[in-house]
C-alpha atoms as a PDB file:
ATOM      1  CA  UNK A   1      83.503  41.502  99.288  1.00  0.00           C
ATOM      2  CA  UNK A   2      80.362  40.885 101.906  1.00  0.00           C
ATOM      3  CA  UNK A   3      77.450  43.194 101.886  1.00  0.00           C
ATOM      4  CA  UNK A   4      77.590  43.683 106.073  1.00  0.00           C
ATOM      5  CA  UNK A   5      80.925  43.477 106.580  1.00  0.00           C
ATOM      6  CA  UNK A   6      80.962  46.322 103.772  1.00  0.00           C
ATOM      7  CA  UNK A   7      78.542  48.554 105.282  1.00  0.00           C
ATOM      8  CA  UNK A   8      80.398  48.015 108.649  1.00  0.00           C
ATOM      9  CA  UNK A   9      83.548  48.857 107.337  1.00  0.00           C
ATOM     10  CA  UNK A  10      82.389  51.958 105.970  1.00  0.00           C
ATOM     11  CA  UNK A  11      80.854  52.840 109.059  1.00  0.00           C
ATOM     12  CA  UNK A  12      84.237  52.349 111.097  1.00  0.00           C
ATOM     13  CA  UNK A  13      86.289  54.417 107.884  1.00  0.00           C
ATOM     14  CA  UNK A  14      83.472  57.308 108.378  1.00  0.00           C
ATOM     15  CA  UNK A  15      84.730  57.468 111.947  1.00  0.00           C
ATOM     16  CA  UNK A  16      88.343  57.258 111.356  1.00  0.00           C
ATOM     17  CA  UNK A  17      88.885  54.140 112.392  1.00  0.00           C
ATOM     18  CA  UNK A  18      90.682  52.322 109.646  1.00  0.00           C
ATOM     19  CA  UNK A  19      91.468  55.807 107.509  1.00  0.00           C
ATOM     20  CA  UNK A  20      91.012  59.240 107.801  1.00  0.00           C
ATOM     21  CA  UNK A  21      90.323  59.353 104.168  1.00  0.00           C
ATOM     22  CA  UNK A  22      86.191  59.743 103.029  1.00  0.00           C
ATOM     23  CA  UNK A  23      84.876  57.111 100.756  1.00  0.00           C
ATOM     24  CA  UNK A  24      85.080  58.558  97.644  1.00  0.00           C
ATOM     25  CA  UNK A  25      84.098  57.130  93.449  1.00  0.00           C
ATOM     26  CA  UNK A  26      86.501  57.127  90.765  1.00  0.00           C
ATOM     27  CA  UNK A  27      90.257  56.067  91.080  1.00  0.00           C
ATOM     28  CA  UNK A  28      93.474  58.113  90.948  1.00  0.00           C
ATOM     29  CA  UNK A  29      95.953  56.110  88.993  1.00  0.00           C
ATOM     30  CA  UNK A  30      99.810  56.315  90.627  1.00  0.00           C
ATOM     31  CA  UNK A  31     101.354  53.479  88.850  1.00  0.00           C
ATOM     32  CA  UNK A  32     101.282  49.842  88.802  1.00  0.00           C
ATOM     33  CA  UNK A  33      98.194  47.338  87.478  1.00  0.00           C
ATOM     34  CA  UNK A  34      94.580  47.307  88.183  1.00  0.00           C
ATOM     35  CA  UNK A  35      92.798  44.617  88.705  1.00  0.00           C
ATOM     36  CA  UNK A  36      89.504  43.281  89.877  1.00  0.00           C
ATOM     37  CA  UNK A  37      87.256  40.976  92.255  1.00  0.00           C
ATOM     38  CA  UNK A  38      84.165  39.683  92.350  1.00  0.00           C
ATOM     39  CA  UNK A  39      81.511  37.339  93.852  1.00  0.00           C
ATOM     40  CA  UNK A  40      80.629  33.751  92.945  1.00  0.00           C
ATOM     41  CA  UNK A  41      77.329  35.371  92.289  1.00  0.00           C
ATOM     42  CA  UNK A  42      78.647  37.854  90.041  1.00  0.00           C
ATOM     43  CA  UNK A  43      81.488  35.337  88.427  1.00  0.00           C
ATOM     44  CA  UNK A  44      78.476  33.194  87.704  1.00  0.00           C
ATOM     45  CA  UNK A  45      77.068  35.738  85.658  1.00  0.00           C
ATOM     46  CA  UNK A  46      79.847  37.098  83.815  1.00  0.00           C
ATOM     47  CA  UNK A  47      80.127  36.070  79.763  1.00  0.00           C
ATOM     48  CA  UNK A  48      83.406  35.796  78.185  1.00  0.00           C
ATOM     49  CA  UNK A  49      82.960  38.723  76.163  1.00  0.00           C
ATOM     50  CA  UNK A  50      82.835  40.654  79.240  1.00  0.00           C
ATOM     51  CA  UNK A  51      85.771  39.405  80.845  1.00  0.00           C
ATOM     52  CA  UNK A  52      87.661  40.548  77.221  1.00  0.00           C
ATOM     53  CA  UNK A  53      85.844  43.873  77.263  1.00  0.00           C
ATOM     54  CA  UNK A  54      87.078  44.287  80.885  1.00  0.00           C
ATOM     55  CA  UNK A  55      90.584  43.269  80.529  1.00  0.00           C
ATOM     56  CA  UNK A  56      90.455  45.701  76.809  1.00  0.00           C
ATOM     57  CA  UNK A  57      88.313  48.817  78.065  1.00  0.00           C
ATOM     58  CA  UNK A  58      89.463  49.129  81.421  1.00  0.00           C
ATOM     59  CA  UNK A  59      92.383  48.294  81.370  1.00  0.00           C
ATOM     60  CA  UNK A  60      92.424  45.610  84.437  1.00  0.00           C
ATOM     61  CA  UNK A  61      95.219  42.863  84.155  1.00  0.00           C
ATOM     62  CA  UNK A  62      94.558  40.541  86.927  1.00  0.00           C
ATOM     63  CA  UNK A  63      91.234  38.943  88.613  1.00  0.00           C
ATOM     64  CA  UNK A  64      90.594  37.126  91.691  1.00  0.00           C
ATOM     65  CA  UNK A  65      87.646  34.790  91.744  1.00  0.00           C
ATOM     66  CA  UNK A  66      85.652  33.780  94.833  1.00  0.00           C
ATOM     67  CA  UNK A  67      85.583  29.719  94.674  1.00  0.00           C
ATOM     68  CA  UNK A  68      84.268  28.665  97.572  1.00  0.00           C
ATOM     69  CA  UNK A  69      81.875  30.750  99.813  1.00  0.00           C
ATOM     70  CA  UNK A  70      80.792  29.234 103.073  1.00  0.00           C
ATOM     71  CA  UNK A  71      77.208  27.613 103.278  1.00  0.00           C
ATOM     72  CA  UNK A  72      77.199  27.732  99.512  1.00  0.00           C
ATOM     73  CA  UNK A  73      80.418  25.945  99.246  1.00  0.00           C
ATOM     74  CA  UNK A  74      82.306  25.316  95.921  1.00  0.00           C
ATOM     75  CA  UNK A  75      81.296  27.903  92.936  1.00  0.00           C
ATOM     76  CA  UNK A  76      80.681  25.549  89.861  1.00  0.00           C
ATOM     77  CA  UNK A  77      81.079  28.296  87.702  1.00  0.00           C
ATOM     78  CA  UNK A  78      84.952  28.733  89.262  1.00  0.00           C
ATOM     79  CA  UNK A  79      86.259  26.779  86.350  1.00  0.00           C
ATOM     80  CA  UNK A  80      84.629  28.862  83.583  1.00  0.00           C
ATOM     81  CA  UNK A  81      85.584  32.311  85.107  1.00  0.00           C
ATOM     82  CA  UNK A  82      89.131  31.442  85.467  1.00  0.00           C
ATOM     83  CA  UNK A  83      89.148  30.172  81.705  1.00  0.00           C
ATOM     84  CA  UNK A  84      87.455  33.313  80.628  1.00  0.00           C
ATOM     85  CA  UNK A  85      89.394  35.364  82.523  1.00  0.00           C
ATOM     86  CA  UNK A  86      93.164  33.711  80.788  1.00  0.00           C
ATOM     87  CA  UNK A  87      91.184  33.664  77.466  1.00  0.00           C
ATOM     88  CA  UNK A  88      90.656  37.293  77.776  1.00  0.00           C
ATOM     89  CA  UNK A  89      94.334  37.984  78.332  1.00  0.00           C
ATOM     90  CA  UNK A  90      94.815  38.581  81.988  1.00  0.00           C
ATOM     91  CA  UNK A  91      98.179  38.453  83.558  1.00  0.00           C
ATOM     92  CA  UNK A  92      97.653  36.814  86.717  1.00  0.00           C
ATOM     93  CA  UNK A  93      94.304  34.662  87.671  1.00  0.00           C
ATOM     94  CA  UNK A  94      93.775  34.279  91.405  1.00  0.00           C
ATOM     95  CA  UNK A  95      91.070  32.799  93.309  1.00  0.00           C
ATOM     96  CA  UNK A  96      89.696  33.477  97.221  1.00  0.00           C
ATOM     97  CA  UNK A  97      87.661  31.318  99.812  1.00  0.00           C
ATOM     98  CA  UNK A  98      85.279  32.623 102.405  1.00  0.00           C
ATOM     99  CA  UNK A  99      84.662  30.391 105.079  1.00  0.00           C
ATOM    100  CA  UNK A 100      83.588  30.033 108.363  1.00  0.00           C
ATOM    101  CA  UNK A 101      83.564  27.435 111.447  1.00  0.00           C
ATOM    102  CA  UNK A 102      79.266  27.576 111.580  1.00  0.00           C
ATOM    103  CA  UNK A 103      78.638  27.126 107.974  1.00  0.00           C
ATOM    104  CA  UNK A 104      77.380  24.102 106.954  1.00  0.00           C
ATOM    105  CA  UNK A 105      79.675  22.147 105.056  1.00  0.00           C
ATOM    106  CA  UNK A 106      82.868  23.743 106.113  1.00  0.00           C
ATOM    107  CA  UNK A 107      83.899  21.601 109.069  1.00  0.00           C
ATOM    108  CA  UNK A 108      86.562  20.083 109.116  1.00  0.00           C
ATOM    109  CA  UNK A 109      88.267  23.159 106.806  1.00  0.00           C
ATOM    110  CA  UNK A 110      90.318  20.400 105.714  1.00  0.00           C
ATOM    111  CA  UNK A 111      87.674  18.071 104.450  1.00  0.00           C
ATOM    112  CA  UNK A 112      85.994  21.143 102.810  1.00  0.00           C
ATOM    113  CA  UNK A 113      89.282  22.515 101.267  1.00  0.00           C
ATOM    114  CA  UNK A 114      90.347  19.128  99.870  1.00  0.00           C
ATOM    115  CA  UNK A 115      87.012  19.146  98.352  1.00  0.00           C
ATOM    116  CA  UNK A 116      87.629  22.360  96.655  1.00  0.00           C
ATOM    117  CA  UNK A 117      91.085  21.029  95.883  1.00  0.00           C
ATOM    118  CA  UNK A 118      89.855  18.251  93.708  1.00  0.00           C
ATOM    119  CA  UNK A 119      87.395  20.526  91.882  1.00  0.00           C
ATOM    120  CA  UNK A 120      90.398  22.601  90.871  1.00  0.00           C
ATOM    121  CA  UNK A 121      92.653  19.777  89.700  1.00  0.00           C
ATOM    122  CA  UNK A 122      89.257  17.896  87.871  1.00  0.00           C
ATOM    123  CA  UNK A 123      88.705  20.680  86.269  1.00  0.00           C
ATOM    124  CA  UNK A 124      92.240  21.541  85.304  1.00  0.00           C
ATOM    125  CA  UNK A 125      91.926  25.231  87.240  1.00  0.00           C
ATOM    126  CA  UNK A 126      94.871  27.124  86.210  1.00  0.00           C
ATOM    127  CA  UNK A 127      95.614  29.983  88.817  1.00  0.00           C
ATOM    128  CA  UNK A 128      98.350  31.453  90.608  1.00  0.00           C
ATOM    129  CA  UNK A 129      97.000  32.236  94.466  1.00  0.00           C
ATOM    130  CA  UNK A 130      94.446  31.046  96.793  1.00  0.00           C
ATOM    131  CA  UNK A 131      93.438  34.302  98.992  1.00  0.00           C
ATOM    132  CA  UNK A 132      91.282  33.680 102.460  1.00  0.00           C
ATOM    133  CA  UNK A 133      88.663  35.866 102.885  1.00  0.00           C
ATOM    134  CA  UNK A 134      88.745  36.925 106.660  1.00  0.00           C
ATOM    135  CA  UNK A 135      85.551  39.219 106.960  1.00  0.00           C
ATOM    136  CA  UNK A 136      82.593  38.929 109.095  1.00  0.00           C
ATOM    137  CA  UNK A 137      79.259  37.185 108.206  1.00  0.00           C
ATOM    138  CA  UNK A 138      76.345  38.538 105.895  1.00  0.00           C
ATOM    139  CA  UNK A 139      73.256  39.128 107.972  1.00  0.00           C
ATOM    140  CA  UNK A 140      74.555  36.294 110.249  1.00  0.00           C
ATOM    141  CA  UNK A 141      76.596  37.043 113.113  1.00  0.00           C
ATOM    142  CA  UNK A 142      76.488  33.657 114.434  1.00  0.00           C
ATOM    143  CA  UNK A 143      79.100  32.072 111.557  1.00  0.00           C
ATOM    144  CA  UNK A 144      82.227  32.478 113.335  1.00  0.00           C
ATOM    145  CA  UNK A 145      83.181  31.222 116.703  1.00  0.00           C
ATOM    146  CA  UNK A 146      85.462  32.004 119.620  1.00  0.00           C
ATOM    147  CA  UNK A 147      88.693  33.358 118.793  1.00  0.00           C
ATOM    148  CA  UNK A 148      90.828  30.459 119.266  1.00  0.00           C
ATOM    149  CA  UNK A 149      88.401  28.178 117.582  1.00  0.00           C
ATOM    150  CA  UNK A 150      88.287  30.596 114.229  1.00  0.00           C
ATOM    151  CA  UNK A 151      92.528  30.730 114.386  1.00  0.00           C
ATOM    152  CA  UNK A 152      92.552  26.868 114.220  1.00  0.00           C
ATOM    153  CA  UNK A 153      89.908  26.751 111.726  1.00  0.00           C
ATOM    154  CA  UNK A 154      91.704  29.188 109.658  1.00  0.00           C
ATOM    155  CA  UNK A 155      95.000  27.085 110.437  1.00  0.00           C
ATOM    156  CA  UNK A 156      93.564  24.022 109.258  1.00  0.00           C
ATOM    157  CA  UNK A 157      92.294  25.762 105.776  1.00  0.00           C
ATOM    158  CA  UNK A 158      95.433  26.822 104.843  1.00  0.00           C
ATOM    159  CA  UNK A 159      97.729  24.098 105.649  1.00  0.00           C
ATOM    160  CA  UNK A 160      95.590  22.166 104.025  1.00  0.00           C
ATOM    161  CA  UNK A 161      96.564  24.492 100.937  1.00  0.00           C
ATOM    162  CA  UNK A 162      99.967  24.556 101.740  1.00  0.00           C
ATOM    163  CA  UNK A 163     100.498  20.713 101.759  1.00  0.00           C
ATOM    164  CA  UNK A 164      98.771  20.302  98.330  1.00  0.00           C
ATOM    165  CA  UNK A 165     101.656  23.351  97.164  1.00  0.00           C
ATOM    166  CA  UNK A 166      98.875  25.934  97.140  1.00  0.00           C
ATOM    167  CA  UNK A 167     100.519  29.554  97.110  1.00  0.00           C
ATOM    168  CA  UNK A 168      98.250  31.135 100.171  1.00  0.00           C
ATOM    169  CA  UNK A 169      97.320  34.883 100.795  1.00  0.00           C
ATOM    170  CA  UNK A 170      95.255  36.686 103.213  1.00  0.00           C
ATOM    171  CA  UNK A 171      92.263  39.145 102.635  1.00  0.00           C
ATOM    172  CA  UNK A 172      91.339  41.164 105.539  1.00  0.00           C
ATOM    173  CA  UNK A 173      91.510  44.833 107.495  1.00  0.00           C
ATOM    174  CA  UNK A 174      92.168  45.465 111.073  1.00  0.00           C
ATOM    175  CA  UNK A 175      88.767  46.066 112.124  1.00  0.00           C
ATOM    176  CA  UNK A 176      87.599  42.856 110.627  1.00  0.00           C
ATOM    177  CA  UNK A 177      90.803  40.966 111.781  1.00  0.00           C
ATOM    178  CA  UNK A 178      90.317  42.145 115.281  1.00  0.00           C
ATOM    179  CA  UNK A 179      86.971  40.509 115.375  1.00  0.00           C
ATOM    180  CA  UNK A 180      87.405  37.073 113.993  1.00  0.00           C
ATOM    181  CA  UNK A 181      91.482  36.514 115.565  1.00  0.00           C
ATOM    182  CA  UNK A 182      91.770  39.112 118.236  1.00  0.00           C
ATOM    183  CA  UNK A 183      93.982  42.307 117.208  1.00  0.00           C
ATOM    184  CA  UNK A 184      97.330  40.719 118.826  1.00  0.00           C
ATOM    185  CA  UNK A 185      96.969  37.285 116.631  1.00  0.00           C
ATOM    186  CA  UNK A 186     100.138  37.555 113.957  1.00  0.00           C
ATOM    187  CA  UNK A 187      99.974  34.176 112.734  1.00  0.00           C
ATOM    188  CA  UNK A 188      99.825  34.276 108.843  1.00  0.00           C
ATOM    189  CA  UNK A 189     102.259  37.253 108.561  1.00  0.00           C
ATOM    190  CA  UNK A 190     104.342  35.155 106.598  1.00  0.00           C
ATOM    191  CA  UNK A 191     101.605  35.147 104.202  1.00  0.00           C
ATOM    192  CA  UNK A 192     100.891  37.993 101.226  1.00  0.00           C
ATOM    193  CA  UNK A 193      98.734  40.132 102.367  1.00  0.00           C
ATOM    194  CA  UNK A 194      95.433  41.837 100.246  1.00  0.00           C
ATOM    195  CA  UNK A 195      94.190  45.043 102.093  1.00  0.00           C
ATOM    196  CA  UNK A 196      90.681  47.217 102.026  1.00  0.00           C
ATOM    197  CA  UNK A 197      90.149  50.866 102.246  1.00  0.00           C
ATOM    198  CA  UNK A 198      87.556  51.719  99.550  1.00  0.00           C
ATOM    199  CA  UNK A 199      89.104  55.404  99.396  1.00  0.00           C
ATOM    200  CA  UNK A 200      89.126  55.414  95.318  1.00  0.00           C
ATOM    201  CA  UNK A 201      93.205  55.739  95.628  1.00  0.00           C
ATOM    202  CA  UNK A 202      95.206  53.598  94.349  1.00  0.00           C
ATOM    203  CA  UNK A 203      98.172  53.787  96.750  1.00  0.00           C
ATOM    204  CA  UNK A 204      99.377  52.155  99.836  1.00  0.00           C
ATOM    205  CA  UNK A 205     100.241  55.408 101.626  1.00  0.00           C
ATOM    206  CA  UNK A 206      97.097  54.374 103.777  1.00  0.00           C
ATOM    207  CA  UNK A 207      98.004  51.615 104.913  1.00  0.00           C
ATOM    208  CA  UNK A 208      98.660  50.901 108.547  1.00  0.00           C
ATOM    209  CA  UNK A 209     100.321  47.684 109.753  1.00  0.00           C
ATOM    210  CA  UNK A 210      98.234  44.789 111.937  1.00  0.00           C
ATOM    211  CA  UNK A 211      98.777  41.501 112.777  1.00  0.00           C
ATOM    212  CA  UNK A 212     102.327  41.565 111.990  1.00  0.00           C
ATOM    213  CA  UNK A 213     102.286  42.672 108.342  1.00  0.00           C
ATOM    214  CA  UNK A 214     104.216  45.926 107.742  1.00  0.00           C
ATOM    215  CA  UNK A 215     103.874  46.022 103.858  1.00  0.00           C
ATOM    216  CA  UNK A 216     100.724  44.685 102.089  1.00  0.00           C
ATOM    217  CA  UNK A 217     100.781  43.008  98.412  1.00  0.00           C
ATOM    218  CA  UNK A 218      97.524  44.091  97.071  1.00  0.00           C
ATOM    219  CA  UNK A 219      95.126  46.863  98.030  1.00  0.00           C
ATOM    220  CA  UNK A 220      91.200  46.756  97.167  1.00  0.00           C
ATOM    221  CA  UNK A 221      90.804  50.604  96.307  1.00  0.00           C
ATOM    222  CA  UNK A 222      87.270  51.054  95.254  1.00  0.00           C
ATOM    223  CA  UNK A 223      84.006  49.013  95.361  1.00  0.00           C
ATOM    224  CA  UNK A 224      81.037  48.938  93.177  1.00  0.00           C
ATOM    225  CA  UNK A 225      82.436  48.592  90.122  1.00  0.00           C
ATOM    226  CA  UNK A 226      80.279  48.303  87.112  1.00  0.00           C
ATOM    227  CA  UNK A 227      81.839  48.617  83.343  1.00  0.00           C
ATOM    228  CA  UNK A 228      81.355  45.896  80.505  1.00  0.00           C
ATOM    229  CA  UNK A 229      78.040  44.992  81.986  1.00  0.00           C
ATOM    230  CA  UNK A 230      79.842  43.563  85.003  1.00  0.00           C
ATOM    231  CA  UNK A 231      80.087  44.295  88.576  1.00  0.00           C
ATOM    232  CA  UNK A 232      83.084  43.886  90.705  1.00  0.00           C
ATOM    233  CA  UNK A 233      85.538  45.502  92.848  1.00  0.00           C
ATOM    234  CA  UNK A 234      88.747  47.214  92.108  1.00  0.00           C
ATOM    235  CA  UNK A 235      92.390  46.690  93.029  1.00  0.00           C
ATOM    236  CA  UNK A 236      95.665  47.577  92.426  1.00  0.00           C
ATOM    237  CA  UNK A 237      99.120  46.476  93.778  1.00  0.00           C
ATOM    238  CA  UNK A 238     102.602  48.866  92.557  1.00  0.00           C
END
């Protein structure tokens, strides 16, 4: 999802430490849907005849949208890539927040997530999840806090969610979870969890439990998408 916390990552999976697979192109289907991801950037750019060539051509049947991305705040364009995207045929229509307790803007969470809120229900966004993006900074390791400070910041965002009836997910991996929370924080293993390991494979046979979850709901398999004229990332849940 960010540009450091991607490089990062890869440099911990080179060593072993998430995966003792090697990041590898091209998928190997097993089963189950494919979807994709992308940016608020990249959203921004997308037409709808690329969301239908996406969802006909490749065969993806569910998207996840960033809406809200720290500094930047709410992505105007949320509402027209979320259209596109059920216009084009897609099964399920998700969107994710990134977030962080030094960007400006996002504090309180709740101020900044009610916000969002009412720029979903103005502009009658129809969607099924709201994933958090728990990942370090881009080119700013200064965004997050202390550990208890970015748990109740995190807290705050999704109850916030959760009293306005907002289905709520998590998007993270254990090396980036250990850095934000602290690897023994368990908190939101109640919530759905959405997984990384960039290893092309589109299986959850990689997976290792953290923070309490022992079975994720989604996996992001492969990054760097590009079909349709569109960028994104790939996923795939059984």
């Amino acid at each position: 999802m960010r540009a450091s916390s991607r490089l990062l990552l890869v440099c911990a999976l080179l060593l072993g430490i998430l995966s003792s697979s090697t990041i590898i192109t091209g998928v190997q289907g097993q089963g189950g849907s494919n979807g994709i991801d992308m940016s608020d950037e990249e959203c921004q750019a997308y037409t709808a005849s690329m969301w239908k060539c996406l969802r006909t051509t490749g065969s993806h049947t569910f998207a996840i949208i960033q809406a809200f991305r720290g500094g930047n705040q709410i992505n105007q364009a949320t509402a027209r890539c979320v259209a596109d995207a059920w216009a084009a045929n897609f099964t399920s229509v998700d969107i994710y927040v990134w977030m962080c307790p030094n960007c400006e803007g996002n504090v309180p969470a709740s101020n900044a997530m009610t916000n969002l809120i009412k720029y979903l229900h103005s502009h009658n966004v129809t969607f099924g999840r709201v994933w958090m993006d728990i990942e370090l900074c881009d080119n700013d390791p200064n965004c997050w806090s202390s550990l208890p400070t970015n748990i109740q910041f995190i807290q705050e965002a999704v109850s916030t969610f959760q009293k306005n009836n907002i289905k709520v997910g998590i998007y993270s991996t254990p090396w980036e979870w250990e850095r934000v929370f602290g690897a023994s924080f368990s908190g939101f293993q109640d919530l759905p969890l959405w997984y990384a390991n960039p290893n092309g494979q589109e299986t959850f046979s990689d997976f290792a439990p953290f923070a309490g979850w022992t079975k994720p709901l989604i996996k992001q398999y492969y990054w760097y998408g590009n079909d349709c004229g569109a960028t994104y990332d790939a996923d795939w849940h059984p």
